[in-house]
C-alpha atoms as a PDB file:
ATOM      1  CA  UNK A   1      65.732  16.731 -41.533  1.00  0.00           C
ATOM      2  CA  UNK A   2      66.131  13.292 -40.284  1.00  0.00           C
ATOM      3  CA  UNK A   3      64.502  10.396 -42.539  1.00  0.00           C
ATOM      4  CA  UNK A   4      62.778   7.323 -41.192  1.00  0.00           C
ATOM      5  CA  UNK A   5      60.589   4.614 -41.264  1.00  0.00           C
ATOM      6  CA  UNK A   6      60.144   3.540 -45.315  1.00  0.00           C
ATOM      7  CA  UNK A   7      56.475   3.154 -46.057  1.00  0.00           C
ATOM      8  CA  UNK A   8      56.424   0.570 -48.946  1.00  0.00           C
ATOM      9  CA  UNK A   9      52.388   1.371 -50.158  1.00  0.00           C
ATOM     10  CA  UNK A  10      53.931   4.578 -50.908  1.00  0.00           C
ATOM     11  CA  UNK A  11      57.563   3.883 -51.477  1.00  0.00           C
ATOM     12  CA  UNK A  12      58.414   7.042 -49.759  1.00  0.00           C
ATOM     13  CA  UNK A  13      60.210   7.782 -46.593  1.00  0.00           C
ATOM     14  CA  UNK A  14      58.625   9.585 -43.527  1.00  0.00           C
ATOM     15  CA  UNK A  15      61.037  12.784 -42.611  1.00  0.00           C
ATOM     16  CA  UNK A  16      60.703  14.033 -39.349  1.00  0.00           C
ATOM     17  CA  UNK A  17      62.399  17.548 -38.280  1.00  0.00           C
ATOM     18  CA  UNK A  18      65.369  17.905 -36.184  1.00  0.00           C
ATOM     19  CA  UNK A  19      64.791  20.567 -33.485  1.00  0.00           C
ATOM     20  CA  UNK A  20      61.306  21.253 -34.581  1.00  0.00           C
ATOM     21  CA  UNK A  21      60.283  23.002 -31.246  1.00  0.00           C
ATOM     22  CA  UNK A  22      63.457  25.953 -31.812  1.00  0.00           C
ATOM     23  CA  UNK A  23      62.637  26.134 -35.386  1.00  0.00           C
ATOM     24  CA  UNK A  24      58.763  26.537 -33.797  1.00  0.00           C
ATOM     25  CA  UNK A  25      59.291  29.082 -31.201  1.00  0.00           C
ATOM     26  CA  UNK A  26      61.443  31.124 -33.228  1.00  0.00           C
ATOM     27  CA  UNK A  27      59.089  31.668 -36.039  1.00  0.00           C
ATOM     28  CA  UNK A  28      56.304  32.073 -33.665  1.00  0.00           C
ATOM     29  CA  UNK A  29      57.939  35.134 -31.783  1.00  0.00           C
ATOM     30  CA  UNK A  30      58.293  37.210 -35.103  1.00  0.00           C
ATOM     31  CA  UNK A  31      55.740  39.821 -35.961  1.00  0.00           C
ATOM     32  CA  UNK A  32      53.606  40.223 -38.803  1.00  0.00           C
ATOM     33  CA  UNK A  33      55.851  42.804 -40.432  1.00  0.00           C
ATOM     34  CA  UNK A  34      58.965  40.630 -39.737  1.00  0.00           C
ATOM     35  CA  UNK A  35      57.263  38.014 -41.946  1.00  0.00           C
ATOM     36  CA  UNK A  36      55.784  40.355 -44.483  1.00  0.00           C
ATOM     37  CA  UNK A  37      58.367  42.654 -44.389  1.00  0.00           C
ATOM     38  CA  UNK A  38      61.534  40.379 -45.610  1.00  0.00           C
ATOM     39  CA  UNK A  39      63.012  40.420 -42.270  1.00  0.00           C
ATOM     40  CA  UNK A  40      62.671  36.926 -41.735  1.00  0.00           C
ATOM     41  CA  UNK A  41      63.194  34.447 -44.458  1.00  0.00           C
ATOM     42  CA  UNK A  42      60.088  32.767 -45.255  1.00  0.00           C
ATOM     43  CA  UNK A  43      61.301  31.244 -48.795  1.00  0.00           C
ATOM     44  CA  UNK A  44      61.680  27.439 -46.575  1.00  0.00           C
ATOM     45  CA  UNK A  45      58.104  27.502 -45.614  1.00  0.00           C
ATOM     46  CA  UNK A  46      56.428  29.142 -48.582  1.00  0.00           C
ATOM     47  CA  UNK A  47      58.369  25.953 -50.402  1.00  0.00           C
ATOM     48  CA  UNK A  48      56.662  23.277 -47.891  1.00  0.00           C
ATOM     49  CA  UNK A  49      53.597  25.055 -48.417  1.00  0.00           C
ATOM     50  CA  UNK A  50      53.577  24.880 -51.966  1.00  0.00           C
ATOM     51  CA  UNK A  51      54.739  21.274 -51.906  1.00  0.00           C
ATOM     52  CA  UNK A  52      51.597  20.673 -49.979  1.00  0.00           C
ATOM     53  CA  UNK A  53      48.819  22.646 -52.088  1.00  0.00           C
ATOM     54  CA  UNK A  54      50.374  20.177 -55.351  1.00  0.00           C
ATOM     55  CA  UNK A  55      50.024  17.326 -53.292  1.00  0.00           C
ATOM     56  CA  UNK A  56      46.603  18.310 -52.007  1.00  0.00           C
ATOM     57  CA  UNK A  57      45.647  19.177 -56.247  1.00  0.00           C
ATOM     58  CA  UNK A  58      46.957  16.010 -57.330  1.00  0.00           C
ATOM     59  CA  UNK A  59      45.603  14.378 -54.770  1.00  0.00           C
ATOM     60  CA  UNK A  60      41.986  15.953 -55.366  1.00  0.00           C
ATOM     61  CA  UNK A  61      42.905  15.417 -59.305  1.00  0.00           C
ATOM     62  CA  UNK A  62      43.424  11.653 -59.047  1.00  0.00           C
ATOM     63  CA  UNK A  63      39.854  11.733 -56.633  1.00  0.00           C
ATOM     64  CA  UNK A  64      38.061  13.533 -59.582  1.00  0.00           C
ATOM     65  CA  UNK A  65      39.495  10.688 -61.901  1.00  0.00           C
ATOM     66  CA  UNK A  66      37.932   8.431 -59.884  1.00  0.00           C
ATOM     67  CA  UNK A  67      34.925   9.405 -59.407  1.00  0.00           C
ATOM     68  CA  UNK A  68      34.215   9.847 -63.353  1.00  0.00           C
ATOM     69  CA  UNK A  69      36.003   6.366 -63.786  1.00  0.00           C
ATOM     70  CA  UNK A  70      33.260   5.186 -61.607  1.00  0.00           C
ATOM     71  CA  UNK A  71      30.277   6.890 -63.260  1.00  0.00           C
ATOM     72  CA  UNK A  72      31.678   5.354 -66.720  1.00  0.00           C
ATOM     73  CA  UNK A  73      31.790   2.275 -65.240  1.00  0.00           C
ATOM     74  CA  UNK A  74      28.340   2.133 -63.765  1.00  0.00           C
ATOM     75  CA  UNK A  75      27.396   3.924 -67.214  1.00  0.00           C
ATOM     76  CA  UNK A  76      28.670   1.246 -68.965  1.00  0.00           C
ATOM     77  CA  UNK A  77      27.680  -1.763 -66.614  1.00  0.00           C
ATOM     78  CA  UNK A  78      24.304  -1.004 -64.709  1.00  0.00           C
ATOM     79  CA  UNK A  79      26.495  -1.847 -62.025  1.00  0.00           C
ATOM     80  CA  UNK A  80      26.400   0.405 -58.954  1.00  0.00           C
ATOM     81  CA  UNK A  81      28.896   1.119 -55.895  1.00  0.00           C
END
């Protein structure tokens, strides 16, 4: 993993993968039961996959918080968006 390229609105770093395409092609040439079976360690991707599905809840979370901030507000104000 090589980081890059700060993004201050986020204060984060964007990572980009070294040798992305081997670490592609050799996961794409294993079977099904090489990947179900234990054969091939899938622990590093079930991680960034679960890493993603939080982000995506918190994400859809904050949008729900939102959205009934908003309706209180216009509740509250006769004021519309």
């Amino acid at each position: 993993m090589r980081w890059s390229n700060y993004k201050t609105e986020t204060d984060t770093y964007q990572g980009a993968l070294d040798k992305k395409e081997l670490y592609k092609k050799h996961f794409l040439v294993q079977t099904a039961e090489a990947l179900r079976g234990g054969t091939y360690d899938v622990r590093e991707i079930e991680a960034i996959l679960d890493c993603l599905v939080a982000e995506r809840v918190a994400i859809a979370v904050d949008d729900e918080n939102r959205r009934q901030t908003l309706v209180q507000f216009e509740d509250a104000t006769g004021f519309s968006f």
